[in-house]
N, C-alpha and C. Protein backbone atom coordinates (compact mmCIF):
# COMPACT_ATOMS: atom_id res chain seq x y z
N UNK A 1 122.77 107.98 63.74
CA UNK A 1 122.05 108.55 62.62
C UNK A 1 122.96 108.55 61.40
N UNK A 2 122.43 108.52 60.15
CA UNK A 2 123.04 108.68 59.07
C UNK A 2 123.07 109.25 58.01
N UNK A 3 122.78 110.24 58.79
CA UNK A 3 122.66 111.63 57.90
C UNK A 3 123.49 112.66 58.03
N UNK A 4 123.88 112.91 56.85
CA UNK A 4 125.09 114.13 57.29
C UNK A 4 124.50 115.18 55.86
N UNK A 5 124.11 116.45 56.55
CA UNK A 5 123.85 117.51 55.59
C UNK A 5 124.46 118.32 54.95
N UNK A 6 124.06 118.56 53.90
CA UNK A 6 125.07 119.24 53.14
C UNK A 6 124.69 120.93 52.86
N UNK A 7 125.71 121.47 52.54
CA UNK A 7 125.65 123.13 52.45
C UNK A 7 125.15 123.73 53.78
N UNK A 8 124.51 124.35 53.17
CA UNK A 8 123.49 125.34 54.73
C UNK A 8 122.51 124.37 55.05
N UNK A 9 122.62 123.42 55.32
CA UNK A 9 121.74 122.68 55.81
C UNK A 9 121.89 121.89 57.36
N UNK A 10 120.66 121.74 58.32
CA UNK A 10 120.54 120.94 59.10
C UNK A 10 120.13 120.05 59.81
N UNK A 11 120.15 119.20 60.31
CA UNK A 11 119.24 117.95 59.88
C UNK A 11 118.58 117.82 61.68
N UNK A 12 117.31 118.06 62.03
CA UNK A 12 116.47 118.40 63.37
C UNK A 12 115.42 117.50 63.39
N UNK A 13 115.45 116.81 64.86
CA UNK A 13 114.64 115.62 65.31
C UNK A 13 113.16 116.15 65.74
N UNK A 14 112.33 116.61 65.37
CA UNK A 14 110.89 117.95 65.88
C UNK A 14 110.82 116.94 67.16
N UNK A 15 110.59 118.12 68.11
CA UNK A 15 109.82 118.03 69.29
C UNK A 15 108.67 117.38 69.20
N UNK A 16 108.04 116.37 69.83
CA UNK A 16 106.56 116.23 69.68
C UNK A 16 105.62 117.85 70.14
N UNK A 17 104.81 117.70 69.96
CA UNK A 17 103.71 118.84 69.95
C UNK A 17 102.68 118.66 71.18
N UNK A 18 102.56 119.76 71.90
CA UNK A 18 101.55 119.50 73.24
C UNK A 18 100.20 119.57 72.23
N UNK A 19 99.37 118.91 72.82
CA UNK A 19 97.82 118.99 71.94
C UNK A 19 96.92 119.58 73.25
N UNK A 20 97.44 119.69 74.59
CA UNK A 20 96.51 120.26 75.46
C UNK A 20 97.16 121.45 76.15
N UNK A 21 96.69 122.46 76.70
CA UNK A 21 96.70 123.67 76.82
C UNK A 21 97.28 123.38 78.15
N UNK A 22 97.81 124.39 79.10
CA UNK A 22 98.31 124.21 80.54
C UNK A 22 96.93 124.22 81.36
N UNK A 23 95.90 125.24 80.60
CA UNK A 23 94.72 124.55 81.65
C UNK A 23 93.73 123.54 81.11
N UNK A 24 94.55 122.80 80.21
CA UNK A 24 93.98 121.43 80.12
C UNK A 24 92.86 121.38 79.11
N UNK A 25 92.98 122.01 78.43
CA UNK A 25 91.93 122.33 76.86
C UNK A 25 92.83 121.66 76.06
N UNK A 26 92.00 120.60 75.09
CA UNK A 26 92.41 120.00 74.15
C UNK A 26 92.29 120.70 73.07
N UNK A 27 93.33 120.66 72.19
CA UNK A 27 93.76 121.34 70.95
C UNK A 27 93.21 120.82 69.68
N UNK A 28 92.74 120.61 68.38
CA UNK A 28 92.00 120.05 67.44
C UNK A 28 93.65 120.53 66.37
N UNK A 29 93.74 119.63 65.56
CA UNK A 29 95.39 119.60 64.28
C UNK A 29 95.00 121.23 63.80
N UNK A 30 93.59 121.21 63.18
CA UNK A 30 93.54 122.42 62.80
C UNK A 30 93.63 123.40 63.44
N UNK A 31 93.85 124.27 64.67
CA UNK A 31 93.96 125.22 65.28
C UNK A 31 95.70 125.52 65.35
N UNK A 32 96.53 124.86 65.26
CA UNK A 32 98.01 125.44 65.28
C UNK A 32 98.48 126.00 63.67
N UNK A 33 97.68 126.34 62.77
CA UNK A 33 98.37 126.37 61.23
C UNK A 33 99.06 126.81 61.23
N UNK A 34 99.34 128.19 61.75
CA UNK A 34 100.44 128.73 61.85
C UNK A 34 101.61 128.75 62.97
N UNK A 35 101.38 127.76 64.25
CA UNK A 35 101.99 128.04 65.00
C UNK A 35 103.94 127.17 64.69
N UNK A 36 104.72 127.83 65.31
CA UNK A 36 106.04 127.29 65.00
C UNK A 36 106.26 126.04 65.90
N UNK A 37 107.60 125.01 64.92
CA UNK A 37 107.34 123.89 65.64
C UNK A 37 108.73 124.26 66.07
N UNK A 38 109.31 122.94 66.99
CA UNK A 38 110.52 122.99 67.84
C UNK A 38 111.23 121.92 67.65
N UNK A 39 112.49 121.50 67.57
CA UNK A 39 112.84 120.31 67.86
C UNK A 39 114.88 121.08 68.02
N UNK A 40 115.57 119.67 68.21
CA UNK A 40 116.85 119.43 68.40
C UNK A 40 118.08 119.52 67.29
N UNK A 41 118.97 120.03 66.81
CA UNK A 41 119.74 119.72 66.07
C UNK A 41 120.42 118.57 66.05
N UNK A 42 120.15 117.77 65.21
CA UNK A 42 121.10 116.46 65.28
C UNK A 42 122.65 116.36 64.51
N UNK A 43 122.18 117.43 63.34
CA UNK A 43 123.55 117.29 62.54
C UNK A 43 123.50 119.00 61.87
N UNK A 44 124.88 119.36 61.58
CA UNK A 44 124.96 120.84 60.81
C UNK A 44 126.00 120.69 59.48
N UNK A 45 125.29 121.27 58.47
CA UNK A 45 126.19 121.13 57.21
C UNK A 45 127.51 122.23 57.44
N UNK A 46 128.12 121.91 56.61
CA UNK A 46 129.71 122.51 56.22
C UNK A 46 129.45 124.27 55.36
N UNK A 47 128.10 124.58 55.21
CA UNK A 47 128.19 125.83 54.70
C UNK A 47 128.56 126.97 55.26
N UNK A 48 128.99 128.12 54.40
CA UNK A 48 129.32 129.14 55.52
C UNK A 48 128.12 130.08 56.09
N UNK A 49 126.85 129.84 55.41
CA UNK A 49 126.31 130.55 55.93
C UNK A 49 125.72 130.23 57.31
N UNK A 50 125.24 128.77 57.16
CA UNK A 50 125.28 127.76 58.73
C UNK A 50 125.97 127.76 59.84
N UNK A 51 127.01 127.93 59.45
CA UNK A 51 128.40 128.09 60.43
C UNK A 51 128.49 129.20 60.77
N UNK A 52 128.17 130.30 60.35
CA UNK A 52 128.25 132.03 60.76
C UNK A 52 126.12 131.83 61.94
N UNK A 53 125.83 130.90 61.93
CA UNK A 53 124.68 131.17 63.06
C UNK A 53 124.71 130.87 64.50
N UNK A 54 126.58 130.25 64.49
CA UNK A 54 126.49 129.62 65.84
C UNK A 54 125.90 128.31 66.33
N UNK A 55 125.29 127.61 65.41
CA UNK A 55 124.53 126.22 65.98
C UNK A 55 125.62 125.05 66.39
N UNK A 56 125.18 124.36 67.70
CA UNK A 56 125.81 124.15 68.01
C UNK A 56 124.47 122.27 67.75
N UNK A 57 125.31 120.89 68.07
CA UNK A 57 124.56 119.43 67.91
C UNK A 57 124.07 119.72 69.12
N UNK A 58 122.70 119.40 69.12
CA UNK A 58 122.26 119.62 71.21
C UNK A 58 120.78 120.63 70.94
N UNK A 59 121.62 122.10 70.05
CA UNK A 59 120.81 123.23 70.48
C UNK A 59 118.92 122.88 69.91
N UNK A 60 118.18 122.97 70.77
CA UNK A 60 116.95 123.39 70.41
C UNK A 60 116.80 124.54 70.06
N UNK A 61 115.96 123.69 68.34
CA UNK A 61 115.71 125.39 67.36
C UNK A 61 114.05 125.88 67.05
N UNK A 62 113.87 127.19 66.55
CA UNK A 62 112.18 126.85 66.20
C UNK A 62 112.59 126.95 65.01
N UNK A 63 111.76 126.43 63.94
CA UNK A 63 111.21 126.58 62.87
C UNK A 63 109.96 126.81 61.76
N UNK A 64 109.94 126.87 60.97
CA UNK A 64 108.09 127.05 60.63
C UNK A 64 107.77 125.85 60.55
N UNK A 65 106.28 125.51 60.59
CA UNK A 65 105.68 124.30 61.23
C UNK A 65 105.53 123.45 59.92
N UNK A 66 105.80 124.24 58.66
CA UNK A 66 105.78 123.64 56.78
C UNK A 66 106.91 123.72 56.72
N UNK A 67 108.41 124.27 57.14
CA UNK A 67 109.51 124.51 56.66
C UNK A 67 110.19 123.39 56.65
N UNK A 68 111.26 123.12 55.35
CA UNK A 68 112.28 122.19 55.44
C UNK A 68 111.67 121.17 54.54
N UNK A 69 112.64 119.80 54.72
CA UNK A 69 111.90 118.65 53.82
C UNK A 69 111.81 117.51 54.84
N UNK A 70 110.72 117.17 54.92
CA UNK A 70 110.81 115.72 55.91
C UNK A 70 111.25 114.37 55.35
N UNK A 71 112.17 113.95 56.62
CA UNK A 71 112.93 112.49 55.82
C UNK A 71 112.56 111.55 56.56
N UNK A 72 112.48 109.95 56.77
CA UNK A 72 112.20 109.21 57.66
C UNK A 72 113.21 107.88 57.15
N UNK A 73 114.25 107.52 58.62
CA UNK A 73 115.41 106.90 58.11
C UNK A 73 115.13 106.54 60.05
N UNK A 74 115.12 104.73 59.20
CA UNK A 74 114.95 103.49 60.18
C UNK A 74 114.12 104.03 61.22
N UNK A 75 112.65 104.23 60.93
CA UNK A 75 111.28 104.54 61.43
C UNK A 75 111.63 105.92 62.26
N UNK A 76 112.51 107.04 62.08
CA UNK A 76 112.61 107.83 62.93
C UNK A 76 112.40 109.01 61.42
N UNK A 77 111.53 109.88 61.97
CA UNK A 77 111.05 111.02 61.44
C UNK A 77 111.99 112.45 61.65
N UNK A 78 112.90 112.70 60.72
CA UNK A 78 113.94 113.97 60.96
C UNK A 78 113.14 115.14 59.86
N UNK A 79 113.71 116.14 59.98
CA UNK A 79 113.24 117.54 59.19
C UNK A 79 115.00 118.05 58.86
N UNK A 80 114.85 118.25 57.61
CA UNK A 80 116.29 118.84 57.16
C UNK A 80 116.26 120.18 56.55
N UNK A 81 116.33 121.22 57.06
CA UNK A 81 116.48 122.57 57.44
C UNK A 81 117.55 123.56 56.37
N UNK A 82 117.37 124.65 56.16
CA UNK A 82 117.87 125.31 55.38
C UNK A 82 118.46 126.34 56.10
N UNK A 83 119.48 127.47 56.74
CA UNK A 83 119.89 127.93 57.37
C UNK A 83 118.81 129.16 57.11
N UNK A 84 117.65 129.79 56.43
CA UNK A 84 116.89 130.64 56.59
C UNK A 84 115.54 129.96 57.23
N UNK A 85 115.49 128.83 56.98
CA UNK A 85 114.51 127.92 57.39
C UNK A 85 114.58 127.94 59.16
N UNK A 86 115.94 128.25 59.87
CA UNK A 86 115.90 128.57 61.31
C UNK A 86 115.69 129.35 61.68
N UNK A 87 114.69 129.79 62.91
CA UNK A 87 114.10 130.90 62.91
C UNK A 87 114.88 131.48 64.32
N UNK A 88 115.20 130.58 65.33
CA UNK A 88 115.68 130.93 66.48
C UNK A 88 116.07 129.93 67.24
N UNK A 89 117.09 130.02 67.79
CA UNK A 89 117.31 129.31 69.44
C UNK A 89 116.81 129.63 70.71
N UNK A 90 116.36 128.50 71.34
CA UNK A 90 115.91 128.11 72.53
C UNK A 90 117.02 127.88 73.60
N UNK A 91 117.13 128.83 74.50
CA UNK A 91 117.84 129.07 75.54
C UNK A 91 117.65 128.76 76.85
């Protein structure tokens, strides 16, 4: 990848999204508006406020499902993150 973020920033590959339920009910785009999305940290900026959250390259984070700015570099779709823009780790 070739992205390296800057300040409080971090640069996250989103999870794809289940569209069917565990008992197998299909989901319609409009029914998640608010729900949070998920994906991977790929890269963490040099800020201090980033660096005081513990993120580690690896960790799965949530975020809001509008948050961040979406980038797309050599057909791969990343989200680049603001250190308030992370909402939590996945353990």
């Amino acid at each position: 990848m070739k992205l390296r973020p800057l300040g409080n920033r971090v640069v996250v590959q989103p999870l794809s999204e289940e569209e069917t339920t565990k008992s197998g009910i299909i989901l319609p785009d409009t029914v998640d508006k608010e729900k949070k999305a998920e994906g991977k940290i790929l890269a963490i900026g040099a800020g201090e406020k980033i660096q005081k959250l513990d993120l580690k390259i690896g960790d799965k984070v949530l975020f809001g499902k509008y948050a961040g700015e979406e980038v797309k570099v050599e057909e791969v779709e990343y989200k680049i993150l603001s250190d308030e823009d992370v909402l939590a780790v996945i353990e």
